[in-house]
N, C-alpha and C. Protein backbone atom coordinates (compact mmCIF):
# COMPACT_ATOMS: atom_id res chain seq x y z
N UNK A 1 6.36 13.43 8.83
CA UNK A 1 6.03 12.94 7.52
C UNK A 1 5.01 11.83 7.65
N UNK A 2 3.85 11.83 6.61
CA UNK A 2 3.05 11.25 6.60
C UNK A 2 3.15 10.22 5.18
N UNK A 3 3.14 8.77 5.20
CA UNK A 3 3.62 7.80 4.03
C UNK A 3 1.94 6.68 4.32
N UNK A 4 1.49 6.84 3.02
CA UNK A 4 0.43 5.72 3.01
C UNK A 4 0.99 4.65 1.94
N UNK A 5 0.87 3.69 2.94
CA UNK A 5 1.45 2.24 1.87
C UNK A 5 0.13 1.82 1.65
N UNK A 6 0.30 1.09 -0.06
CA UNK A 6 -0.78 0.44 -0.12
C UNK A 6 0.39 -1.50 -0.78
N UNK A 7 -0.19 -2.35 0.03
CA UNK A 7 0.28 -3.34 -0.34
C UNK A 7 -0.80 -4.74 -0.67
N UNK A 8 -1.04 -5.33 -1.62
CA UNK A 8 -2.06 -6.50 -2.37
C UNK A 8 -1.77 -7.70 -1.76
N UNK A 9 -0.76 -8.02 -1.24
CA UNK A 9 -0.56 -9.19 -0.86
C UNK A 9 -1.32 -10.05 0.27
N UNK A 10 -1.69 -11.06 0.31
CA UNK A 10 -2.63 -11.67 1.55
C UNK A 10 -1.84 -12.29 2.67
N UNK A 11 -0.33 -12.66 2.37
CA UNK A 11 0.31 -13.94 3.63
C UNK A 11 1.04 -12.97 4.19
N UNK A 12 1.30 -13.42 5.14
CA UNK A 12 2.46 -12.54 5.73
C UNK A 12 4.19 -13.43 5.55
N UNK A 13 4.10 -12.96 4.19
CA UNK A 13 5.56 -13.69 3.87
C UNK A 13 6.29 -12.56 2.93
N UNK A 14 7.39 -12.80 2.56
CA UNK A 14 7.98 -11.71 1.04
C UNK A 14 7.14 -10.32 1.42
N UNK A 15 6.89 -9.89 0.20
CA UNK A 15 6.63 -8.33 0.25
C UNK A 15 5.69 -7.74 1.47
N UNK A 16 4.86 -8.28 1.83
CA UNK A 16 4.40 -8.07 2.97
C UNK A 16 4.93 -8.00 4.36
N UNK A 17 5.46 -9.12 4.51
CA UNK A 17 6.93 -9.09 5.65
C UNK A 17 7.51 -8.01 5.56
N UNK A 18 8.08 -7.02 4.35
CA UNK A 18 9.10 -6.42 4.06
C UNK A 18 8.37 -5.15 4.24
N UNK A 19 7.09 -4.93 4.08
CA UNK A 19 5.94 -4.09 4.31
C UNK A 19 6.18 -3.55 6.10
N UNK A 20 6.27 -4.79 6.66
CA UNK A 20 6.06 -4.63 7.72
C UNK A 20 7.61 -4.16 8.69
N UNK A 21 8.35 -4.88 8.01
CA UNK A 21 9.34 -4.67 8.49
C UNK A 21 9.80 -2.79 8.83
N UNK A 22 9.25 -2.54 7.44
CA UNK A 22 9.42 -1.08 7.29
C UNK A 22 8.77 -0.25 7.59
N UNK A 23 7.48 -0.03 7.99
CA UNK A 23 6.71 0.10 8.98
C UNK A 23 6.61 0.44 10.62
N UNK A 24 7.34 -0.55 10.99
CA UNK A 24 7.29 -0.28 12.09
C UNK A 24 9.16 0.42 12.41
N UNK A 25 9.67 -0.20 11.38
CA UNK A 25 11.40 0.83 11.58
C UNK A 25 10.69 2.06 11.32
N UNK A 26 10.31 2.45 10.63
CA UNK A 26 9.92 3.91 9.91
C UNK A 26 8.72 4.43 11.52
N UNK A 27 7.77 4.14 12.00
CA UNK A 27 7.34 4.31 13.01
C UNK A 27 8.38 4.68 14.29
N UNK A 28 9.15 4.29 14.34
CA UNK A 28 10.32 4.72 15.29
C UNK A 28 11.17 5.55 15.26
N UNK A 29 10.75 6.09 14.32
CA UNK A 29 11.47 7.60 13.70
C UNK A 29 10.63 8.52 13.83
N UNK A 30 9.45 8.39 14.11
CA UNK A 30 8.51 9.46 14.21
C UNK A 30 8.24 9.48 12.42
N UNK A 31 7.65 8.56 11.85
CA UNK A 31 7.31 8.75 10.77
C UNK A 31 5.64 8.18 10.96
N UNK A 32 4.87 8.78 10.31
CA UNK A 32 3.51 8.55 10.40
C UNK A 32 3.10 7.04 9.57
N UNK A 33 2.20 6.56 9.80
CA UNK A 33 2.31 5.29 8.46
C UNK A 33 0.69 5.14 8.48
N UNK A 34 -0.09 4.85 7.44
CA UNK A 34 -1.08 4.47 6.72
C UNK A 34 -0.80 3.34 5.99
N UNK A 35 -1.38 2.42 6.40
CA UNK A 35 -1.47 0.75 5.36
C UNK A 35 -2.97 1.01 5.13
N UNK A 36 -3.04 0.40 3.43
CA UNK A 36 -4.00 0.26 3.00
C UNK A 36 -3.83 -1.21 1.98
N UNK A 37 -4.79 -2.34 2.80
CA UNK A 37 -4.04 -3.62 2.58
C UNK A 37 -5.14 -4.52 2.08
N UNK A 38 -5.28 -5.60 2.09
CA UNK A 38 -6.44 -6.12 1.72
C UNK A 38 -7.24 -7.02 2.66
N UNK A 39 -8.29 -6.97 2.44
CA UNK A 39 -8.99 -7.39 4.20
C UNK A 39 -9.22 -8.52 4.84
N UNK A 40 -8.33 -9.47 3.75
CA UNK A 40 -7.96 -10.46 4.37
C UNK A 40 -6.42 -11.08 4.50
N UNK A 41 -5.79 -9.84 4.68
CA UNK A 41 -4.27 -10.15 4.59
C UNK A 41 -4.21 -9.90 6.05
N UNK A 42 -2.89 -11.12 6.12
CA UNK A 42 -2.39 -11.81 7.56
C UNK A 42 -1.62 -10.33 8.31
N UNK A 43 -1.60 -9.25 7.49
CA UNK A 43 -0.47 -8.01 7.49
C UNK A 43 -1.32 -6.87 8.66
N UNK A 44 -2.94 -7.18 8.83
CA UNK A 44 -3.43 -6.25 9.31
C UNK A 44 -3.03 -6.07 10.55
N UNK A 45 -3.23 -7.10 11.24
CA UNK A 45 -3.14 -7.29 12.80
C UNK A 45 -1.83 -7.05 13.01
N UNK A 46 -0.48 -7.56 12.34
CA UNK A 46 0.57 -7.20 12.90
C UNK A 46 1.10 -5.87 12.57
N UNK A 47 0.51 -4.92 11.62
CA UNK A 47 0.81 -3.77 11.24
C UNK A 47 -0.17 -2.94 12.52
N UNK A 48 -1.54 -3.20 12.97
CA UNK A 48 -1.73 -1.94 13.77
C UNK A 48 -1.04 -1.55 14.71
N UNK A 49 0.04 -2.10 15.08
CA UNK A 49 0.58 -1.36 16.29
C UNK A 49 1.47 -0.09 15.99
N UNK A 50 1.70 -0.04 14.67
CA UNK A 50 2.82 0.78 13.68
C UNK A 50 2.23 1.24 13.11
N UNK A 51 1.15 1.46 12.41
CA UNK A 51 0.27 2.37 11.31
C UNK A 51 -1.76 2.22 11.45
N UNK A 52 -1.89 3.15 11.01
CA UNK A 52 -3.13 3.29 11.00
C UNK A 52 -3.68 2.01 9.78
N UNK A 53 -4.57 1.18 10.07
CA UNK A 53 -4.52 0.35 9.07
C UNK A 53 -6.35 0.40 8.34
N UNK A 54 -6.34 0.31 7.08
CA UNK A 54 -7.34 -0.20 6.42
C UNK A 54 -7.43 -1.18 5.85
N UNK A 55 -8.33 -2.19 5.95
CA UNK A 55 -8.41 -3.36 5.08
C UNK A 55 -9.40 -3.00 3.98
N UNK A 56 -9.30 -3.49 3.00
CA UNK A 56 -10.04 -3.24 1.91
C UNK A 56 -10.35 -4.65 1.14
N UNK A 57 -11.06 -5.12 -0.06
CA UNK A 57 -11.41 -5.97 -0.61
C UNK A 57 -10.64 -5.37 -1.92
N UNK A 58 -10.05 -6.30 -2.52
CA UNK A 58 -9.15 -5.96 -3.51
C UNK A 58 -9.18 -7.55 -4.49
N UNK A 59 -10.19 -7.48 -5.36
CA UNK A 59 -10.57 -8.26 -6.10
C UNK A 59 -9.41 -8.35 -7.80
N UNK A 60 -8.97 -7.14 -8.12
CA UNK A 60 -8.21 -7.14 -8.99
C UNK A 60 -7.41 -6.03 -9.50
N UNK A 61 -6.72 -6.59 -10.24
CA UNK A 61 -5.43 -4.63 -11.12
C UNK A 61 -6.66 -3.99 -11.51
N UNK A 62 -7.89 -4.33 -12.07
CA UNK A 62 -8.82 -3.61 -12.69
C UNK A 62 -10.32 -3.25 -11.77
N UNK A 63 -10.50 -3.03 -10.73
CA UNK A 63 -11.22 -3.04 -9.58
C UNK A 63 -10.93 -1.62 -9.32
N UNK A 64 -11.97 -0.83 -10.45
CA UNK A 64 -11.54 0.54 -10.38
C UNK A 64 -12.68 1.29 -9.08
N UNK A 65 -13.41 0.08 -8.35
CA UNK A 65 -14.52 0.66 -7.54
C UNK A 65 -13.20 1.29 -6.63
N UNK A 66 -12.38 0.17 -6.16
CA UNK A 66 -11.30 0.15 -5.55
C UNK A 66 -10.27 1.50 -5.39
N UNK A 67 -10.30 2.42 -6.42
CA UNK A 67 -9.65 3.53 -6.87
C UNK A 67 -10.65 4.64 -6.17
N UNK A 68 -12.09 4.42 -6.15
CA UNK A 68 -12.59 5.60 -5.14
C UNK A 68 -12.48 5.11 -4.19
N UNK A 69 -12.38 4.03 -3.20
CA UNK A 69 -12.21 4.04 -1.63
C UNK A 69 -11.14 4.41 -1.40
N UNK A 70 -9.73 4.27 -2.27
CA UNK A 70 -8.39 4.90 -2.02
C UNK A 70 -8.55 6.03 -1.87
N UNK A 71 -9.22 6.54 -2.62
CA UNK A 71 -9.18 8.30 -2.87
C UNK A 71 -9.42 8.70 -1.99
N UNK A 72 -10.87 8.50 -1.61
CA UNK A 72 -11.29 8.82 0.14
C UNK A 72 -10.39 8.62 1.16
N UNK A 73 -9.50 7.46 1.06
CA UNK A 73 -8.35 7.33 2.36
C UNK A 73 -7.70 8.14 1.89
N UNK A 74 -6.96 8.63 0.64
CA UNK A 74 -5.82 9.98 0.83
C UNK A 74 -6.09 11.01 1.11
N UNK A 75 -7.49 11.38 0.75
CA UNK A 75 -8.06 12.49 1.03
C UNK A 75 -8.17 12.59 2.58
N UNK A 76 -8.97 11.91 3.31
CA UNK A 76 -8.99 11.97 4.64
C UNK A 76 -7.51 11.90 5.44
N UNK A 77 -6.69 10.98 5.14
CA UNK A 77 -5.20 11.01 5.45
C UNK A 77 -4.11 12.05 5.16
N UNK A 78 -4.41 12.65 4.21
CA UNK A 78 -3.38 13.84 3.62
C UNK A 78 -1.92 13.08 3.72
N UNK A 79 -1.73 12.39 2.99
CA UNK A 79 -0.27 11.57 3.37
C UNK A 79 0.70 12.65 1.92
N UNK A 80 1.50 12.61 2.63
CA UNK A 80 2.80 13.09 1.63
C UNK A 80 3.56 12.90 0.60
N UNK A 81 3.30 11.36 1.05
CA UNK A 81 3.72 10.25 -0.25
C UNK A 81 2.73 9.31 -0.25
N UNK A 82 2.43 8.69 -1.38
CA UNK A 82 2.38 7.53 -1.67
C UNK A 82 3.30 6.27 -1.62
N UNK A 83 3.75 5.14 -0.90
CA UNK A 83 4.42 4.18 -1.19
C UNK A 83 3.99 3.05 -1.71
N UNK A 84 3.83 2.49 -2.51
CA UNK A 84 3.09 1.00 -3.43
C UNK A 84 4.21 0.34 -3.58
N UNK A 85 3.93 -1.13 -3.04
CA UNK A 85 4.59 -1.72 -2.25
C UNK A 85 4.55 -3.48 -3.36
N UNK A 86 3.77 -3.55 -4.31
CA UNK A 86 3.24 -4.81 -4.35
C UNK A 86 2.41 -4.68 -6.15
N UNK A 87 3.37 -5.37 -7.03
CA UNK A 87 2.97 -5.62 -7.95
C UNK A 87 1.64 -5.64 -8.00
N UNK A 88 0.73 -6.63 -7.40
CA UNK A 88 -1.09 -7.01 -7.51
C UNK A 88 -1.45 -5.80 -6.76
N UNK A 89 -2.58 -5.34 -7.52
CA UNK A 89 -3.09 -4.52 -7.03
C UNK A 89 -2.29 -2.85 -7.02
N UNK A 90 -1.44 -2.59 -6.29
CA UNK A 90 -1.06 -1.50 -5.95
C UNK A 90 -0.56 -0.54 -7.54
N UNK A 91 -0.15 -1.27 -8.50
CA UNK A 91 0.93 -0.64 -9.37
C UNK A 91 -0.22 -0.03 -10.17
N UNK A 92 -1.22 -0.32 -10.52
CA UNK A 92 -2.10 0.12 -11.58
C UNK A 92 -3.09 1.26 -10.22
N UNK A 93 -3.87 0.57 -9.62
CA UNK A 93 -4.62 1.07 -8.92
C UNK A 93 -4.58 2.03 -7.63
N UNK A 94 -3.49 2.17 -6.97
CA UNK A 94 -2.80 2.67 -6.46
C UNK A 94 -1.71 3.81 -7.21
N UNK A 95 -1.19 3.93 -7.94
CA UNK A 95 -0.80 4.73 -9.29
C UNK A 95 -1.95 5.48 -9.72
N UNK A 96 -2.87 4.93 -9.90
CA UNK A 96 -4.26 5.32 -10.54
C UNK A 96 -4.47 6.50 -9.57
N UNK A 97 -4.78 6.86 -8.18
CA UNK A 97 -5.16 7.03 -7.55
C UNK A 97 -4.36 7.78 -6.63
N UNK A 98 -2.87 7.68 -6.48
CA UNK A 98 -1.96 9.01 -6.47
C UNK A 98 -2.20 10.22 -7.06
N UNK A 99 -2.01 9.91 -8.70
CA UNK A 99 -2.37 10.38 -9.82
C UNK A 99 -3.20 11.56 -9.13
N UNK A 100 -4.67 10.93 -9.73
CA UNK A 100 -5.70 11.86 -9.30
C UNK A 100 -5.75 12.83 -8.15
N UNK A 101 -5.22 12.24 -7.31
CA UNK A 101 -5.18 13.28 -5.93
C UNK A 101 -3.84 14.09 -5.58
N UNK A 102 -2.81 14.01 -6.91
CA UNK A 102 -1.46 15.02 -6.67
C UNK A 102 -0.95 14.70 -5.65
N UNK A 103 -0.74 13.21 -5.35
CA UNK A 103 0.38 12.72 -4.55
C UNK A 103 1.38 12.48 -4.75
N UNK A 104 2.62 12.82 -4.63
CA UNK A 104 3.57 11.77 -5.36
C UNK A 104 3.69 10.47 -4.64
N UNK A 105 4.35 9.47 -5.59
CA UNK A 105 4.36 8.18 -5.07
C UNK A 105 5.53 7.39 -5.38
N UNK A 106 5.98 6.70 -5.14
CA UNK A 106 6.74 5.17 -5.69
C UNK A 106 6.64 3.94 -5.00
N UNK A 107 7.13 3.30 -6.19
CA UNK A 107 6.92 2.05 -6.51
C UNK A 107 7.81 1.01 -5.60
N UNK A 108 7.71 0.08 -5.11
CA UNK A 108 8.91 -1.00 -5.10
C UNK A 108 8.58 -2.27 -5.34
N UNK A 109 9.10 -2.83 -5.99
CA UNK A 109 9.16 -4.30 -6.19
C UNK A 109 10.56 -4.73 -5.78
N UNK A 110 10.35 -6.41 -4.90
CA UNK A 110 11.24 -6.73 -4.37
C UNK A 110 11.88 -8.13 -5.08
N UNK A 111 11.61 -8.35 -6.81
CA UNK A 111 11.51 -9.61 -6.64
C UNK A 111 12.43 -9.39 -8.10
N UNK A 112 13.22 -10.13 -8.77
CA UNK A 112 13.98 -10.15 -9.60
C UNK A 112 13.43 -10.50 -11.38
N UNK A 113 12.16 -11.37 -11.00
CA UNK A 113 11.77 -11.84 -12.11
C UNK A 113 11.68 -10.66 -12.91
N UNK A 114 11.89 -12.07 -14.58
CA UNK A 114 11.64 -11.02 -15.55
C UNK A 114 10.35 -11.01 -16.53
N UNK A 115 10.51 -9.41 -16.61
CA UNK A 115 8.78 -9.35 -17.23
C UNK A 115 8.23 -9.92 -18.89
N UNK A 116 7.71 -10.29 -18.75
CA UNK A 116 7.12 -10.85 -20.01
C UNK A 116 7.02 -9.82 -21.50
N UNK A 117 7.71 -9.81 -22.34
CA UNK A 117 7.45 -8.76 -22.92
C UNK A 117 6.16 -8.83 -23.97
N UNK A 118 5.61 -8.10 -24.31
CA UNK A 118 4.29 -7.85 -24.74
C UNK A 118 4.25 -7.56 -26.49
């Protein structure tokens, strides 16, 4: 099985940690892994030893340039799933971009807050 995470976060703390954590458990199973992260997150270096990694520039939820370089990584990756990992960034644009290429995907958020209603 082939799983491309895409995660927004820059520190290597919370969701990213948890990114990683799972990653490299899931790598030890003989599970394939694709990170697609942002190119200046602390997550790159300690994720290549466990997944194929891309850094990307990830300026915003609306950084739809952002939605064709994904495309090109699923396309070239053929991953099985989608996993989106990270409120910023991933939920709109990453969603966006499953979508289009007939991936399935899900979501996780790790954090309790509550959402603002609109």
């Amino acid at each position: 099985m082939k799983i491309l995470h895409i995660e927004g976060g820059r520190n290597f703390y919370g969701g990213a940690l948890q990114v990683f954590y799972l990653i490299r458990e899931l790598s030890s199973h003989n599970v394939e892994n694709v990170l697609v992260c942002s190119d200046n997150s602390d997550l790159i270096e300690k994720a290549m030893p466990y997944s194929e990694v891309y850094g990307l520039t990830m300026k915003s939820d609306l950084d739809f340039f952002l939605i064709v370089k994904i495309i090109k990584i699923i396309k070239k990756e053929n991953p099985d799933i989608i996993h989106l990992h990270s409120r910023r960034i991933a939920e709109i644009i990453g969603g966006l971009s499953a979508k289009i290429c007939n991936i399935p995907c899900v979501l996780t958020r790790r954090v309790d807050n509550k959402e603002k209603k609109i």
